[in-house]
C-alpha atoms as a PDB file:
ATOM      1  CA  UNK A   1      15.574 -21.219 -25.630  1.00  0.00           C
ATOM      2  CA  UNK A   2      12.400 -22.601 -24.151  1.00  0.00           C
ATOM      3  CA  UNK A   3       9.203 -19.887 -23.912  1.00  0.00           C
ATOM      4  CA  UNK A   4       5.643 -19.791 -23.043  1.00  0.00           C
ATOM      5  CA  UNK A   5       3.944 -17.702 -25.806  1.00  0.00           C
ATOM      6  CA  UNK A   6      -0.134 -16.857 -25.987  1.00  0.00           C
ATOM      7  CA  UNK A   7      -1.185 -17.874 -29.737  1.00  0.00           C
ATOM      8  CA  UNK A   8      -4.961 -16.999 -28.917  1.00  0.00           C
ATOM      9  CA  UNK A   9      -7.496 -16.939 -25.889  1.00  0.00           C
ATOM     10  CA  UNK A  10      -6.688 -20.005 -23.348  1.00  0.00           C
ATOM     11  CA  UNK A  11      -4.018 -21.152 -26.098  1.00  0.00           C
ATOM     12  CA  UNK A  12      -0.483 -20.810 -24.311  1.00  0.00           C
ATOM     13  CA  UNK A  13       2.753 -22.941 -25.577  1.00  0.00           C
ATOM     14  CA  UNK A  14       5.679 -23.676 -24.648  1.00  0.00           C
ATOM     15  CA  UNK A  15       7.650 -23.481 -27.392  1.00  0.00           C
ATOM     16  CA  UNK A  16      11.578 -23.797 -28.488  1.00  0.00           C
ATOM     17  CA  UNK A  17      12.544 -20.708 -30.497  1.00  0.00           C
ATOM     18  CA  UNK A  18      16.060 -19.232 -31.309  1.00  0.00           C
ATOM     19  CA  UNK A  19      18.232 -17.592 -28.354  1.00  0.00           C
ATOM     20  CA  UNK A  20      17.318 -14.058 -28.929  1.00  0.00           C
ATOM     21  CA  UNK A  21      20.234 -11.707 -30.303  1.00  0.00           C
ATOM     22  CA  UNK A  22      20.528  -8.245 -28.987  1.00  0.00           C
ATOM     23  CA  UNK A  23      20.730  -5.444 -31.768  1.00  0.00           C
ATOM     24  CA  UNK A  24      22.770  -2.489 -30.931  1.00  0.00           C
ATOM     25  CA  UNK A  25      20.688  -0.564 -28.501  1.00  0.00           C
ATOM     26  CA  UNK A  26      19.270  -3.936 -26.777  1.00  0.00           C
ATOM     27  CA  UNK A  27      20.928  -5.700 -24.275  1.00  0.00           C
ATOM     28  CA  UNK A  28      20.306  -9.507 -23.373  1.00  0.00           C
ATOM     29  CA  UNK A  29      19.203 -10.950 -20.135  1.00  0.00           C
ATOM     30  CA  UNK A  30      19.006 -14.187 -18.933  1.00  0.00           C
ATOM     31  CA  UNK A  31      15.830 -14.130 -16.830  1.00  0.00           C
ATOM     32  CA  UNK A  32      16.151 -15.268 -12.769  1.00  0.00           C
ATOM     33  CA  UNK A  33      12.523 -15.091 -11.831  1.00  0.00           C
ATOM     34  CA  UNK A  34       9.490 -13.585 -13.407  1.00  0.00           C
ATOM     35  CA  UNK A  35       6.029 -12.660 -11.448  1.00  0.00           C
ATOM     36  CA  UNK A  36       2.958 -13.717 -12.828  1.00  0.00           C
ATOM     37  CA  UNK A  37       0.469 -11.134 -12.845  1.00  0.00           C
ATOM     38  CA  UNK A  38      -3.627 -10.736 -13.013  1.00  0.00           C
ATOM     39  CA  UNK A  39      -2.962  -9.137 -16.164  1.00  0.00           C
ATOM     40  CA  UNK A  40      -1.104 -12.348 -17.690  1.00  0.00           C
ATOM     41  CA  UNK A  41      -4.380 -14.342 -17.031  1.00  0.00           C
ATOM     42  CA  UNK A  42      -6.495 -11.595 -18.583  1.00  0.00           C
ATOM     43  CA  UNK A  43      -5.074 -11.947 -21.647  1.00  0.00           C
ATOM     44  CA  UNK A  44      -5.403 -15.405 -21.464  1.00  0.00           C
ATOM     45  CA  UNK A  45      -9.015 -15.688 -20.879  1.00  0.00           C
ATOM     46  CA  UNK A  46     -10.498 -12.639 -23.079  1.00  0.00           C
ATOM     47  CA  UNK A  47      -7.689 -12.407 -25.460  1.00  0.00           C
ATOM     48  CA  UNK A  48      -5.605  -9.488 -26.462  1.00  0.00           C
ATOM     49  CA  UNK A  49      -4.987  -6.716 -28.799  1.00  0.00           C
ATOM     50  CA  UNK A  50      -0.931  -6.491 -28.584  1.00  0.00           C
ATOM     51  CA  UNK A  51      -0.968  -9.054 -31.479  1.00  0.00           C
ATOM     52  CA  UNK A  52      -0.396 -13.035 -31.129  1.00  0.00           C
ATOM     53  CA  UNK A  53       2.128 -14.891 -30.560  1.00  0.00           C
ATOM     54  CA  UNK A  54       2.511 -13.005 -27.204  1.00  0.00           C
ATOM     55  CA  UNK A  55       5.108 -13.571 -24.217  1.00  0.00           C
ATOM     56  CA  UNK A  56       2.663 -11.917 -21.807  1.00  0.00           C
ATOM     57  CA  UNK A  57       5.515 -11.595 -18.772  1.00  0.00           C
ATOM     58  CA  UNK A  58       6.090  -8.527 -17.855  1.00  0.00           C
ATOM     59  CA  UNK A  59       7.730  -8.812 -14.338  1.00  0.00           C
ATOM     60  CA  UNK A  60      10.917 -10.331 -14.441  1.00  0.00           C
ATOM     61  CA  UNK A  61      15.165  -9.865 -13.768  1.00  0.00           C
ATOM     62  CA  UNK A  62      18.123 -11.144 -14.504  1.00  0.00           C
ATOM     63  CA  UNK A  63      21.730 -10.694 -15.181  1.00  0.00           C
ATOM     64  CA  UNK A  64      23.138  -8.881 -18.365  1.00  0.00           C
ATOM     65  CA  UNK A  65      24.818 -11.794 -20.426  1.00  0.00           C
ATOM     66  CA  UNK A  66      25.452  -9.835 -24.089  1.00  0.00           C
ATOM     67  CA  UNK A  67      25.602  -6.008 -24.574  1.00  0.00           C
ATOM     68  CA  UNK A  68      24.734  -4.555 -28.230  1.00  0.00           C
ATOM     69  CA  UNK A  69      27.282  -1.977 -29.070  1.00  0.00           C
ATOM     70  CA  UNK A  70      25.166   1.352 -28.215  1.00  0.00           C
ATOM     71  CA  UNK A  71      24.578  -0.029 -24.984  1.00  0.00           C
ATOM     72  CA  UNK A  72      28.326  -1.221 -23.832  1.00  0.00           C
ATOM     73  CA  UNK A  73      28.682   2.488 -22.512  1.00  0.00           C
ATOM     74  CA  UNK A  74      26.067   1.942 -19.481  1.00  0.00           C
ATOM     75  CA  UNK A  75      25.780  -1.499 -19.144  1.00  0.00           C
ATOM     76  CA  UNK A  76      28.105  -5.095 -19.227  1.00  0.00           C
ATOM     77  CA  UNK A  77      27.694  -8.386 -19.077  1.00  0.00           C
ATOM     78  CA  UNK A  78      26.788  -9.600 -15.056  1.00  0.00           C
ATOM     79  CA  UNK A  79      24.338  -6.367 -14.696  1.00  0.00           C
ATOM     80  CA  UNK A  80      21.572  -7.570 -12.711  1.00  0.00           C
ATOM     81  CA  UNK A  81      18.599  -5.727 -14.061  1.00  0.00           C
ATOM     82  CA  UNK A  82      14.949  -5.187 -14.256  1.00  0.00           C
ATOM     83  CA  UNK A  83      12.721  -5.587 -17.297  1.00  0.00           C
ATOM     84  CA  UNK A  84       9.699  -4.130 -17.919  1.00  0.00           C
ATOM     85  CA  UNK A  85       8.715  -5.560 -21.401  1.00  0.00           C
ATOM     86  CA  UNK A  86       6.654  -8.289 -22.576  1.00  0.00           C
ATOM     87  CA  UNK A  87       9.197 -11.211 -22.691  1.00  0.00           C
ATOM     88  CA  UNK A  88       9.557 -12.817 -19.097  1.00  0.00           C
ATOM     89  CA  UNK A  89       7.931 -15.889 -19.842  1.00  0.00           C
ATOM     90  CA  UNK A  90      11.526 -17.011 -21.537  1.00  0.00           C
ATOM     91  CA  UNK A  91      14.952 -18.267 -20.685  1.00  0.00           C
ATOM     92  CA  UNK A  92      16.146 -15.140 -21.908  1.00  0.00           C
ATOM     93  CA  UNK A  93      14.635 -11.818 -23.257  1.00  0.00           C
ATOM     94  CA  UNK A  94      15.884  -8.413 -25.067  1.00  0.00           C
ATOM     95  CA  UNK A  95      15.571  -5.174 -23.899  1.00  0.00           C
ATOM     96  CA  UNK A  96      15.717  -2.123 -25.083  1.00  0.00           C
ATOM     97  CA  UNK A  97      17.955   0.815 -23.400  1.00  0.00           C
ATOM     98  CA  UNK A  98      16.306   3.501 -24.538  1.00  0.00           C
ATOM     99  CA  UNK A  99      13.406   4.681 -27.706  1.00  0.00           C
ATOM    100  CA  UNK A 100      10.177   2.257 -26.619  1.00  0.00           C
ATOM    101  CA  UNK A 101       7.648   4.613 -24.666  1.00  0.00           C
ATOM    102  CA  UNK A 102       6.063   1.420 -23.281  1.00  0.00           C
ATOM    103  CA  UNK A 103       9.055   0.910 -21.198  1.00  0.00           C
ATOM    104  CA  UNK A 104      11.497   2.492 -18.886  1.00  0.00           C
ATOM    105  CA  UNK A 105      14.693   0.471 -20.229  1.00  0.00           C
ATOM    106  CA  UNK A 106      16.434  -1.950 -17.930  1.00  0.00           C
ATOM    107  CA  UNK A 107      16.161  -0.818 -14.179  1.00  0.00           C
ATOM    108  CA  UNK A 108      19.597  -1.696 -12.466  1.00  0.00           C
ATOM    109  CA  UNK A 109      18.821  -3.921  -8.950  1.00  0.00           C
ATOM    110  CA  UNK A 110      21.161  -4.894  -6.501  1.00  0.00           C
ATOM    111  CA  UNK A 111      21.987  -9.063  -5.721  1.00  0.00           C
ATOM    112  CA  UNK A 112      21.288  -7.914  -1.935  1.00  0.00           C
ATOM    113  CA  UNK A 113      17.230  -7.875  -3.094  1.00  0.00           C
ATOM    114  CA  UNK A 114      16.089 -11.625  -3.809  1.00  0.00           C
ATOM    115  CA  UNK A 115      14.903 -11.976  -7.359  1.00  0.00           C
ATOM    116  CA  UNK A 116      11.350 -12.769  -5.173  1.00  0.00           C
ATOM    117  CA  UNK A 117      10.848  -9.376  -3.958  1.00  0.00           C
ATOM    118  CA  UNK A 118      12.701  -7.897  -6.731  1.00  0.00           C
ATOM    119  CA  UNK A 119      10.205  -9.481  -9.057  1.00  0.00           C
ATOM    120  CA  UNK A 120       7.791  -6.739  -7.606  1.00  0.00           C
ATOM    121  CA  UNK A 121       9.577  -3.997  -8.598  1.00  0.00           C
ATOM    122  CA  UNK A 122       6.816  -3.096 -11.846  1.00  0.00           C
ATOM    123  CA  UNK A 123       4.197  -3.887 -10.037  1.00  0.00           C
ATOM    124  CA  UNK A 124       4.442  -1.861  -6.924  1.00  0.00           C
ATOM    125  CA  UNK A 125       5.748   1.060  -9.109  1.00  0.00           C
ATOM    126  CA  UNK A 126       2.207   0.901 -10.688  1.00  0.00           C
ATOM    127  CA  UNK A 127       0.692   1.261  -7.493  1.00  0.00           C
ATOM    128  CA  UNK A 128       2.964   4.197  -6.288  1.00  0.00           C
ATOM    129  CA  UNK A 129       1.552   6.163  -9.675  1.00  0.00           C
ATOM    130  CA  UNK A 130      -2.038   5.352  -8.818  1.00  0.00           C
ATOM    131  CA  UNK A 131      -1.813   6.582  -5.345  1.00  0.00           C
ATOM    132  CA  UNK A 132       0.567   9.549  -6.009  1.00  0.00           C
ATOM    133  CA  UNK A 133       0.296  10.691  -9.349  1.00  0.00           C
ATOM    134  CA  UNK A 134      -3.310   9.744 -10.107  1.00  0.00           C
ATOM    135  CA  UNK A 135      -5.109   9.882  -6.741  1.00  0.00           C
ATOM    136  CA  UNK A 136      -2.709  12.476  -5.528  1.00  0.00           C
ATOM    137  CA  UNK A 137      -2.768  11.317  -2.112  1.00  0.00           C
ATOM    138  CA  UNK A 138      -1.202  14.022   0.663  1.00  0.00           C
ATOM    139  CA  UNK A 139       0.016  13.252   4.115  1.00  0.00           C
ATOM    140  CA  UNK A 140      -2.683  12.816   6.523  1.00  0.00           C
ATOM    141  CA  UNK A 141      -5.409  12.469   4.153  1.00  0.00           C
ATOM    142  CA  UNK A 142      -7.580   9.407   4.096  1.00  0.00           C
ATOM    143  CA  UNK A 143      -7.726   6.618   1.205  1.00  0.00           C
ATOM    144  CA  UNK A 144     -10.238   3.318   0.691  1.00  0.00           C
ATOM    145  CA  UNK A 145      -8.274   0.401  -0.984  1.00  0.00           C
ATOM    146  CA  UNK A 146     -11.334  -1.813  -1.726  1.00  0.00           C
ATOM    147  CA  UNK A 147      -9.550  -5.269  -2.728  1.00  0.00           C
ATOM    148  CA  UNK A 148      -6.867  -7.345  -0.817  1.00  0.00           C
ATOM    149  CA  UNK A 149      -5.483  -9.122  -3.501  1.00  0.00           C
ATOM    150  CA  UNK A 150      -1.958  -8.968  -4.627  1.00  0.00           C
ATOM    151  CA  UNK A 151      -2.528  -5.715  -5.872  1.00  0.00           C
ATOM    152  CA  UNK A 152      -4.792  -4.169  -3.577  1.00  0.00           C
ATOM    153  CA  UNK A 153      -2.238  -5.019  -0.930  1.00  0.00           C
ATOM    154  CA  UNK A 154       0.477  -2.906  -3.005  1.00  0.00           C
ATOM    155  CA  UNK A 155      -2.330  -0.356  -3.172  1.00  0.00           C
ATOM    156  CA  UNK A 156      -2.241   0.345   0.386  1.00  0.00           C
ATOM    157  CA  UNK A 157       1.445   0.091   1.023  1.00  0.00           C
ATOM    158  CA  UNK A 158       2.064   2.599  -1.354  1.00  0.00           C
ATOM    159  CA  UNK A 159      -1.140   5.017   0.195  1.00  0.00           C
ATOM    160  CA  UNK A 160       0.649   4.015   3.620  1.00  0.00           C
ATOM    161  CA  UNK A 161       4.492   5.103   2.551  1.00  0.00           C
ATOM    162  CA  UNK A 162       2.721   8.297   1.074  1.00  0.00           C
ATOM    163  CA  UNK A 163       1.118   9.450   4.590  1.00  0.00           C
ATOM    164  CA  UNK A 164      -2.273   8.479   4.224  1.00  0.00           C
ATOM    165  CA  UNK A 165      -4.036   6.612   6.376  1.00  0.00           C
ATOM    166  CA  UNK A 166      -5.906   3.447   4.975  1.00  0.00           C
ATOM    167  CA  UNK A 167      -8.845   1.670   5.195  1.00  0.00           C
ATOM    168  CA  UNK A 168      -9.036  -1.795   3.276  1.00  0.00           C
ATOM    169  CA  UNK A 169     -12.200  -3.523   2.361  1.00  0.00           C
ATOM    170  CA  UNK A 170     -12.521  -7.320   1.300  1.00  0.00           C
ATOM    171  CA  UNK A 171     -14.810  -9.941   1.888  1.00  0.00           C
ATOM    172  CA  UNK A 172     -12.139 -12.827   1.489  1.00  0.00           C
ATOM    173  CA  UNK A 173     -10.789 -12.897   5.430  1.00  0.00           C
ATOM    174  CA  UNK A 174      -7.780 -14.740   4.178  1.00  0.00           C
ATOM    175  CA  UNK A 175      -6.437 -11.917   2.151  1.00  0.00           C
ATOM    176  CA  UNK A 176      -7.680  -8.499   4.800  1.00  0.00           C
ATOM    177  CA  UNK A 177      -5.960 -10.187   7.284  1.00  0.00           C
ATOM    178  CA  UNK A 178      -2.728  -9.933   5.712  1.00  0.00           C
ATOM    179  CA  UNK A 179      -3.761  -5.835   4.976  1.00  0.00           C
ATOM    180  CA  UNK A 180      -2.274  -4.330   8.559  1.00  0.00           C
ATOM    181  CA  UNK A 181       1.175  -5.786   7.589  1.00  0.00           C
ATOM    182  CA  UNK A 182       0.932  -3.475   4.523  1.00  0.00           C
ATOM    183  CA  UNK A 183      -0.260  -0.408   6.258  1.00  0.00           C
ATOM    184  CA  UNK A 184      -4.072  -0.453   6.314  1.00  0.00           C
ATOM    185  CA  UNK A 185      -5.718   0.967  10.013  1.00  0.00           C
ATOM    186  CA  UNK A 186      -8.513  -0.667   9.194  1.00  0.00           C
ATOM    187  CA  UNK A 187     -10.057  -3.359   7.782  1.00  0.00           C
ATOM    188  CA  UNK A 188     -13.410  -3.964   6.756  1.00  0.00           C
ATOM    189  CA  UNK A 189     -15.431  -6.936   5.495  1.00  0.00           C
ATOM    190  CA  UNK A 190     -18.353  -5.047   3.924  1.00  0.00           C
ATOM    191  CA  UNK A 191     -17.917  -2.423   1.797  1.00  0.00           C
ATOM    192  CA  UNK A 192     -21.441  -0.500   3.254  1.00  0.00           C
ATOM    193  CA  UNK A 193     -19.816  -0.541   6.563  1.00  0.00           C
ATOM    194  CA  UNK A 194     -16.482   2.019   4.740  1.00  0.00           C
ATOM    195  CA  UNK A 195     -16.919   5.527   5.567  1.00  0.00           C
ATOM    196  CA  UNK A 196     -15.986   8.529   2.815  1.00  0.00           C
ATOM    197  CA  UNK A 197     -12.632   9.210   2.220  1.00  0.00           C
ATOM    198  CA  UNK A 198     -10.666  11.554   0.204  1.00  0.00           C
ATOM    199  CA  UNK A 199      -9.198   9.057  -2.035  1.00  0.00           C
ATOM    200  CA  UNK A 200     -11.191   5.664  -3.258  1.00  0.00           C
ATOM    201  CA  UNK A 201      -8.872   3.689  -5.066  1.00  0.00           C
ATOM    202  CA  UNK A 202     -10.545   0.561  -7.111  1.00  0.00           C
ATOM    203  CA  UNK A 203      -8.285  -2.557  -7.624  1.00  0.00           C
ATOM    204  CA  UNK A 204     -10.850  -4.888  -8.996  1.00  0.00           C
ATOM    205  CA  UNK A 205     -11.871  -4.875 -12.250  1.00  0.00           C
ATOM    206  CA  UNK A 206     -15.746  -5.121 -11.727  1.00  0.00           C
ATOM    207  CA  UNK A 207     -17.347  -2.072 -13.260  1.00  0.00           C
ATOM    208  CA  UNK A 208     -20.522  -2.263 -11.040  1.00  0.00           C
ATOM    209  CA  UNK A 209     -18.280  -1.201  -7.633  1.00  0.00           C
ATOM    210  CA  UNK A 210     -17.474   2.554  -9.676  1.00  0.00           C
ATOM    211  CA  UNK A 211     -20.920   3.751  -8.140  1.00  0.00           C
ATOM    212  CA  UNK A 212     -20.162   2.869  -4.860  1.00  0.00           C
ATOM    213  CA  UNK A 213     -17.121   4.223  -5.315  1.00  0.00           C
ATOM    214  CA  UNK A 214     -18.450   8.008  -6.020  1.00  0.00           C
ATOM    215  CA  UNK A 215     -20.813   7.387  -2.608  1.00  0.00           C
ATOM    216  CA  UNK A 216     -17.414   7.003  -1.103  1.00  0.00           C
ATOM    217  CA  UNK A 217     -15.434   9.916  -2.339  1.00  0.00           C
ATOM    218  CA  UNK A 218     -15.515  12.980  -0.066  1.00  0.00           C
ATOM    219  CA  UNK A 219     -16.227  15.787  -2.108  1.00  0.00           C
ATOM    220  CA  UNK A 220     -13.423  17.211  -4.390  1.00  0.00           C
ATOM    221  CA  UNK A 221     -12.057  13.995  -4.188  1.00  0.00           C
ATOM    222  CA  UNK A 222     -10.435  11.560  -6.094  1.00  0.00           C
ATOM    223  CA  UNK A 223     -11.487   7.975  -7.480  1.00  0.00           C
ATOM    224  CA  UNK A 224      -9.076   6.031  -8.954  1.00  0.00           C
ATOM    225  CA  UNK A 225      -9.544   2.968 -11.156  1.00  0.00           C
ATOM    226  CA  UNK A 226      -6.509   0.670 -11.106  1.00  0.00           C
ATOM    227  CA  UNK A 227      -8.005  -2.385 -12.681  1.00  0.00           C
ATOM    228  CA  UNK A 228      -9.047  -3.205 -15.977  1.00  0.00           C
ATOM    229  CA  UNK A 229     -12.288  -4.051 -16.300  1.00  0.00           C
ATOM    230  CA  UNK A 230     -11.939  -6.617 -19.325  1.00  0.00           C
ATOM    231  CA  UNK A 231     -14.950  -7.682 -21.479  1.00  0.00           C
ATOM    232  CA  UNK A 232     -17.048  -6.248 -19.570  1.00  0.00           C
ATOM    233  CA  UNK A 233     -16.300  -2.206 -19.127  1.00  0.00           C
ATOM    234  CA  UNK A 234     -19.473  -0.440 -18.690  1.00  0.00           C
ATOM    235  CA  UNK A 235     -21.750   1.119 -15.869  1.00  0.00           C
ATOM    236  CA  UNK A 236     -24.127   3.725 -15.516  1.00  0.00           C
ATOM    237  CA  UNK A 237     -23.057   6.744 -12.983  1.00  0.00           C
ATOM    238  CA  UNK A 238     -24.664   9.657 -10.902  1.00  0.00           C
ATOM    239  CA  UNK A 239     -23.532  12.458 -13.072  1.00  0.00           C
ATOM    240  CA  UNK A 240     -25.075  15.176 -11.014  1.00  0.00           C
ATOM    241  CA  UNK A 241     -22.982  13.378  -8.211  1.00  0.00           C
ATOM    242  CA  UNK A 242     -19.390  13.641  -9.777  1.00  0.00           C
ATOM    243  CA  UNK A 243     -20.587  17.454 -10.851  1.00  0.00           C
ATOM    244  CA  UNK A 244     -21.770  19.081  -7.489  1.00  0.00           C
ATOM    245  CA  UNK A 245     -19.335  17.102  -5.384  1.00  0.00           C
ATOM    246  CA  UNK A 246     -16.333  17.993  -7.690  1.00  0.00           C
ATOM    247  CA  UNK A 247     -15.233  14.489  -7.989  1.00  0.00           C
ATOM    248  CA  UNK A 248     -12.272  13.360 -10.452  1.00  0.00           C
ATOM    249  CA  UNK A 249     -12.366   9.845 -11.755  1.00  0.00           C
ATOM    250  CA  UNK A 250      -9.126   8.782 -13.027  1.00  0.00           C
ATOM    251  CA  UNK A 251      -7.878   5.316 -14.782  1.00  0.00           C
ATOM    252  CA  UNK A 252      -4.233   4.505 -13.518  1.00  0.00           C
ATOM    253  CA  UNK A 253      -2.389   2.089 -16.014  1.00  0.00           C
ATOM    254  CA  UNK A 254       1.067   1.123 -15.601  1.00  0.00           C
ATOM    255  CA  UNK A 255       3.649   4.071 -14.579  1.00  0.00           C
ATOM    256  CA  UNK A 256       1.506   6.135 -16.724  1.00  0.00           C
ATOM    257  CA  UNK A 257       0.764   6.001 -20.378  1.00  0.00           C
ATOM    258  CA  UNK A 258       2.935   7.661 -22.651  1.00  0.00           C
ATOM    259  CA  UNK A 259       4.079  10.508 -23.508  1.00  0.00           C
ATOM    260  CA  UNK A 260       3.174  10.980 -19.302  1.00  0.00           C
ATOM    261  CA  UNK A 261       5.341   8.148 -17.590  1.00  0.00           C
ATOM    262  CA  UNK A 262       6.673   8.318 -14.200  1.00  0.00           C
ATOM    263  CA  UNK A 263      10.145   6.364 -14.593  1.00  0.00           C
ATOM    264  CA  UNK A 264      10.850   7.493 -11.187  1.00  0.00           C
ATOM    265  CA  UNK A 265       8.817   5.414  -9.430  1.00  0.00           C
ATOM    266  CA  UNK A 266      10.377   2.564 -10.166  1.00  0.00           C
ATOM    267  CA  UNK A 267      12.511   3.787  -7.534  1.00  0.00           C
ATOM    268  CA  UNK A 268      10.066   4.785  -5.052  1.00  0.00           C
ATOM    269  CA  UNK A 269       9.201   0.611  -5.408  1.00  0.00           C
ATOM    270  CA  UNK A 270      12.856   0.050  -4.783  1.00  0.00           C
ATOM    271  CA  UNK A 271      12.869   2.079  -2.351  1.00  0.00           C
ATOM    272  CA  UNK A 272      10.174   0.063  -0.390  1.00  0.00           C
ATOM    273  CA  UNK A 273      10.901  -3.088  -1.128  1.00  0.00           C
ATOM    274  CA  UNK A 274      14.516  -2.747   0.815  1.00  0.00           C
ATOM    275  CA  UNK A 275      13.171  -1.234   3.424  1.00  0.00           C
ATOM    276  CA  UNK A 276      11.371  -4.280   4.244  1.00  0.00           C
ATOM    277  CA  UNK A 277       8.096  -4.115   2.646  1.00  0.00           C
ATOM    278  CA  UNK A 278       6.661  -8.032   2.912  1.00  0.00           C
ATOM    279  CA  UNK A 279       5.660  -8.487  -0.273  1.00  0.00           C
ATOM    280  CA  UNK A 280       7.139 -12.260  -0.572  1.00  0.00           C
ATOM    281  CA  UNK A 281       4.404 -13.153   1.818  1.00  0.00           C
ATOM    282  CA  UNK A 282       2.120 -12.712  -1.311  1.00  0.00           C
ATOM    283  CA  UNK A 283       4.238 -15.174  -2.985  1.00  0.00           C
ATOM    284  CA  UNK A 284       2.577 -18.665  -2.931  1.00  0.00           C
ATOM    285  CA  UNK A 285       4.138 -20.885  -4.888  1.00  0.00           C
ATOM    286  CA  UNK A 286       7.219 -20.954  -7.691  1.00  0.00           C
ATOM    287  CA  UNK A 287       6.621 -22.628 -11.127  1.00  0.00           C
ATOM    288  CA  UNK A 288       8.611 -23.490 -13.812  1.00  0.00           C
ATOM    289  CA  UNK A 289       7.448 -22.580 -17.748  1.00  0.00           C
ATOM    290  CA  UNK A 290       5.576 -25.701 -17.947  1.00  0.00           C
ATOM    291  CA  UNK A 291       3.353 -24.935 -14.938  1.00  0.00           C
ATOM    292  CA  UNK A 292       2.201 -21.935 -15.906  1.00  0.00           C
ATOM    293  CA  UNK A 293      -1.740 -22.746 -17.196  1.00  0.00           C
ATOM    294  CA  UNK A 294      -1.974 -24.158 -13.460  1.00  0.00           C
ATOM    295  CA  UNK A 295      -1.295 -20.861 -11.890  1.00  0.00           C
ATOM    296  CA  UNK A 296      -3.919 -19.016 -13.942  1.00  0.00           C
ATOM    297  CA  UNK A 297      -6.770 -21.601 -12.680  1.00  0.00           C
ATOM    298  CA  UNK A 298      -5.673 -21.337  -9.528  1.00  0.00           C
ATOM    299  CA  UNK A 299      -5.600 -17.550  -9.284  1.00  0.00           C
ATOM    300  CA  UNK A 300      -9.096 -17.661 -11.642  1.00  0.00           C
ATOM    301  CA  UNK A 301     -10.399 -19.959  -8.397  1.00  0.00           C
ATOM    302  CA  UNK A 302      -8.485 -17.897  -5.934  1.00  0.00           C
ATOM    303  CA  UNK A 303      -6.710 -20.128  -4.526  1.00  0.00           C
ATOM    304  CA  UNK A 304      -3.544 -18.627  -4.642  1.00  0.00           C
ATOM    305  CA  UNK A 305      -2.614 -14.763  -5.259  1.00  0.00           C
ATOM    306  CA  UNK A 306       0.859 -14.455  -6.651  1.00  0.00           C
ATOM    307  CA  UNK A 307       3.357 -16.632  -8.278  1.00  0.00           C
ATOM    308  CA  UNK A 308       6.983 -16.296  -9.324  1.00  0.00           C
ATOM    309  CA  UNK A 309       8.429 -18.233 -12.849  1.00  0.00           C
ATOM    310  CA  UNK A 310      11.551 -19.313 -12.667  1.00  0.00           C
ATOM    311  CA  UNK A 311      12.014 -20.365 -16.379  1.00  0.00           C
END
């Protein structure tokens, strides 16, 4: 099978290596479409410490085409699933059913969702944990989404869908303007111009926004930090600010980091994304394996914010 592996920073091949062969508890999937996410480029440009070579997709579906024997009792060949492991940058990838705390198994999805909005399934349930379970957003309370990209936008839908109501801040017109069609009530340009709110949830991954992010937290609120923050993770912070305003600041990281993941909201994402949640209007372009390296320069220039492999 053809694959795009990481051997070391900016170093990604496409390579031919051996059809993979499920072991008992594995089943094999041959991949329909797989999202290419901030994260991919990351590792890409800074490098990595899951080990190299590295298949660094970690969005993708596909149907079922061999079953190890453990596994014939749930699944069969034709199963359209989900896969949450690092292997979508591949004709076809393994997955486990059960025993790996970094991921939930395969996630069963229905041929009625396209594999482009299906392909959003992980990342959306990452931002339904950071709004629920680590910002711990209620109905009717307030939450800042400061970022519009990809992300960000997933950010508010999911502080939408849990009853908040949400403000979005980002300079980049092109991308707020697309924020009311994921639930923001307003939009803002400048990030002086955002009020307090109970919630501040931080999608970018520059460590010099976290103090404006404590000015922005109501007290006995919460500040969430979605994004990694790369080679460059440090900031100073108003201690005395976080103390006598009883603020929480919380990292959110996948569905949660085990032994505390939240398998469930993989359906809460489900749940959104067939009930019409436009998250294919992120989508900009699709890209075969070989195209790849082009995507990450033009998300690194911003020129586009999302795009789907179909190996």
């Amino acid at each position: 099978m053809r694959c795009a592996r990481l051997h070391g920073i900016g170093d990604l091949r496409v390579e031919i290596l051996p059809d993979p062969v499920p072991a008992r508890d594995e089943v094999l999937v041959e991949i329909e479409a797989c999202g290419i996410c901030p994260t991919d480029l990351r590792k890409y440009l800074i490098g990595t410490s899951d080990g190299y070579p590295l298949n660094p997709g970690h969005e993708w579906l596909g149907h079922i085409v061999a079953v190890g024997d453990d596994a014939s009792a749930t699944w069969a060949e034709g199963d359209r699933v989900y896969g949450d492991t690092y292997a979508g940058y591949a004709d076809q990838a393994v997955i486990a059913i059960a025993g790996n705390p970094w991921s939930i198994g395969p996630f069963r999805v229905s041929e009625g969702v396209s594999a482009v909005r299906a392909s959003f399934l992980e990342p959306l349930a990452d931002c339904v944990h950071a709004v629920r379970d680590q910002g711990r957003v209620e109905p009717g309370q307030h939450v800042t989404v400061i970022g519009a990209g990809q992300m960000g936008l997933q950010l508010v839908a999911a502080a939408a869908d849990a009853g908040a109501v949400v403000t979005c801040v980002e300079t980049d017109p092109d991308r707020l303007v697309r924020a009311p069609s994921f639930g923001a009530v307003n939009c803002l340009a400048d990030l002086d111009d955002a009020e307090p709110t109970d919630c501040v949830i931080l999608s970018i991954g520059i460590a010099k926004l976290v103090p404006r992010c404590v000015d922005l937290c109501l007290p006995g609120g919460r500040i969430v930090l979605f994004a990694g923050f790369g080679d460059q993770p440090r900031v100073e912070l108003d201690m005395n600010a976080i103390h006598y305003r009883e603020l929480a600041i919380v990292g959110s990281e996948w569905v949660g980091t085990p032994p505390h993941v939240h398998p469930e909201r993989y359906a809460d994402a489900l749940r959104m994304i067939e009930a019409g949640l436009p998250v294919e209007t992120l989508v900009a372009r699709e890209v075969g394996l070989d195209d790849v390296e082009d995507v990450y320069r033009a998300m690194q220039s911003r020129e586009l914010m999302k795009a789907i492999l179909r190996p």
